[in-house]
Every structure is written in C-alpha cells, then in structure tokens.
Protein backbone atom coordinates (compact mmCIF):
# COMPACT_ATOMS: atom_id res chain seq x y z
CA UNK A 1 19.43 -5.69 6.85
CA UNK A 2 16.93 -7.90 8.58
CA UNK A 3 13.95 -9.72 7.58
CA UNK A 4 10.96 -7.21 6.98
CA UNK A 5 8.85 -9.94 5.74
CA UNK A 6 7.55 -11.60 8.94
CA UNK A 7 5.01 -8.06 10.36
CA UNK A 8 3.82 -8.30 6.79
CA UNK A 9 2.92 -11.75 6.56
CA UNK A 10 1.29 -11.63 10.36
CA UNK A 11 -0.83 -8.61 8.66
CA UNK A 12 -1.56 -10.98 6.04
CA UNK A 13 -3.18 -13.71 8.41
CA UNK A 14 -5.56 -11.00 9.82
CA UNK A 15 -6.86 -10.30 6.10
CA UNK A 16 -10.53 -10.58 5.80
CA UNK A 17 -11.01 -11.83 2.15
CA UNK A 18 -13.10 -9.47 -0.27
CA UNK A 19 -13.18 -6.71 3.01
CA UNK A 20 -9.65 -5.57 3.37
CA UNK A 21 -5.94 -6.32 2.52
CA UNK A 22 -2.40 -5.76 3.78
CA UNK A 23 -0.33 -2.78 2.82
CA UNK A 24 2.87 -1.70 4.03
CA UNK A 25 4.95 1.78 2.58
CA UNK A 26 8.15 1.96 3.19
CA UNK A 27 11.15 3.85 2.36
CA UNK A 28 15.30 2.51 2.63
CA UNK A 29 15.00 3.55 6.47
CA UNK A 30 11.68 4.00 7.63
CA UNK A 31 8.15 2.38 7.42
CA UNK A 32 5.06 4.88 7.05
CA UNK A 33 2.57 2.53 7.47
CA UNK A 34 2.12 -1.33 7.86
CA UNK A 35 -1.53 -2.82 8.53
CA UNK A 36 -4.81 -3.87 6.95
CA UNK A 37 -6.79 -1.41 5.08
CA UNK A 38 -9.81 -1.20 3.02
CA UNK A 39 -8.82 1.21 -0.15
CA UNK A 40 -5.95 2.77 -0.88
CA UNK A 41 -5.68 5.82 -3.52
CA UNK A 42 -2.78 7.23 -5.44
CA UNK A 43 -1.71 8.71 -8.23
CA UNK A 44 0.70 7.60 -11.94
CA UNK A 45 1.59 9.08 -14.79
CA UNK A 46 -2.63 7.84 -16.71
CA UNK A 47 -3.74 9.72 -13.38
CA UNK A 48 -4.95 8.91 -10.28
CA UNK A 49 -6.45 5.63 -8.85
CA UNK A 50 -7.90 3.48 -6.41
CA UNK A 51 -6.96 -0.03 -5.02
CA UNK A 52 -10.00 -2.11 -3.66
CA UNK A 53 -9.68 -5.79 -2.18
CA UNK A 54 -9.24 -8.41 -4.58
CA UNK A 55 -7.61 -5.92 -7.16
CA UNK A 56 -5.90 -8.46 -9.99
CA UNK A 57 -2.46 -8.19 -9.55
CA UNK A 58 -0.98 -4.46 -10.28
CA UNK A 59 2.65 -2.85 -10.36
CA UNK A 60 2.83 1.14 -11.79
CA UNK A 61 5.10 3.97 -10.67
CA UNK A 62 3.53 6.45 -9.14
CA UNK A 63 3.94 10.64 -9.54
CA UNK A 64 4.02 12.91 -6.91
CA UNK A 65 0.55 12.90 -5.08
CA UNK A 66 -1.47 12.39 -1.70
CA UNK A 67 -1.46 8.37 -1.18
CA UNK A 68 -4.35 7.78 1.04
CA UNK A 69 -4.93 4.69 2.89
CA UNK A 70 -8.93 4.25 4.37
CA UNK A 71 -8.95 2.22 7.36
CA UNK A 72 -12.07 0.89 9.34
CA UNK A 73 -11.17 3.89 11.86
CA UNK A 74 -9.58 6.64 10.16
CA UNK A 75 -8.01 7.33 6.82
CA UNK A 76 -4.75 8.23 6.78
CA UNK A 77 -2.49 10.74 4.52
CA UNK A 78 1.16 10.79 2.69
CA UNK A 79 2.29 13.28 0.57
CA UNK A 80 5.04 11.27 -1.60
CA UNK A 81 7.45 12.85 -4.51
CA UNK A 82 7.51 9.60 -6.29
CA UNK A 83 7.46 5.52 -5.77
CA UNK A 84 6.38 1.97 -6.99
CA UNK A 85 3.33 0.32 -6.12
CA UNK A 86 3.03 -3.23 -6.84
CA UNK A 87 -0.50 -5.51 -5.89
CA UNK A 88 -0.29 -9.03 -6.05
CA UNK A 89 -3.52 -11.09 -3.63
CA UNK A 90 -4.55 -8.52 -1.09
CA UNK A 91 -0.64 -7.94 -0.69
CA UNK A 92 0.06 -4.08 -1.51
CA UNK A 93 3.41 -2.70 -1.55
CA UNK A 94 4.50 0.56 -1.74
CA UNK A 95 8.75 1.38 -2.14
CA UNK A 96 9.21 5.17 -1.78
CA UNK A 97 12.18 7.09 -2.60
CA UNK A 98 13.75 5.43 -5.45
C-alpha cells in the first residue's frame, strides 16, 4: 500500500485556522472525499453531531447515518452503514467499512 498521508497533509497547509479544517473519508479501496471543509455532521450511538473548526480532539464510532460535509461551495452527502471518526487539530478522519 502506498503512502496516503502526503494529499492529506497538502490539505492541511491550505487550512485556514478557526474557518475550516481538513477531512478525508475513506474506505480499504476508495476515498469519498479528501479536502477542506467548514462542518461536518454525523451520527453515534448518544446521537447525532456536528464537527466545527477547532473541535478538541474527538474519536467515536459512528451508526449508520447521512455524514454531511459543508463546504464554502456546496455541501456534500454519504450515506454510511457504520465507521470511526477520529479529530485531532483541524485533522478529521473518517475509516469506513470496518
């Protein structure tokens, strides 16, 4: 497997602090979506929630729900069955399929 680090940390130099952060969701073979973005909404077992900029750092499982990314230009939509989300300094991760 290569390195799928390096797109995420060239995401990360384009971070605005306080106005957006990086997120990337991925699966074993495919990446849904990899970019800046300003919220990002889900769902886990205490019910659903959002992620803002400068969230302290967060890791959760989530249930099956619509994860929604906001963008400056459009939101965009994922139906997932499942997943981990983990936040650490405008880094968001999101591992589905597991």
């Amino acid at each position: 497997m290569g390195d799928d680090s390096k797109p995420l940390e060239n995401v990360l130099d384009k971070v605005e602090k306080g106005k957006n952060m990086a997120v990337k969701v991925y699966s074993p073979f495919k990446v849904y979506y990899e970019g800046l973005a300003n919220s990002v909404s889900a769902a886990s077992l205490t019910g659903e929630f959002d992620i803002l900029p400068k969230h302290h750092n967060f890791i959760t499982l989530l249930v099956p729900c619509d994860l929604v990314i906001r963008t400056d230009k459009e939101d965009e939509t994922f139906p997932i069955s499942g997943g981990i989300m983990h936040v650490k300094a405008d880094d968001l991760v999101v591992f589905l399929d597991v």
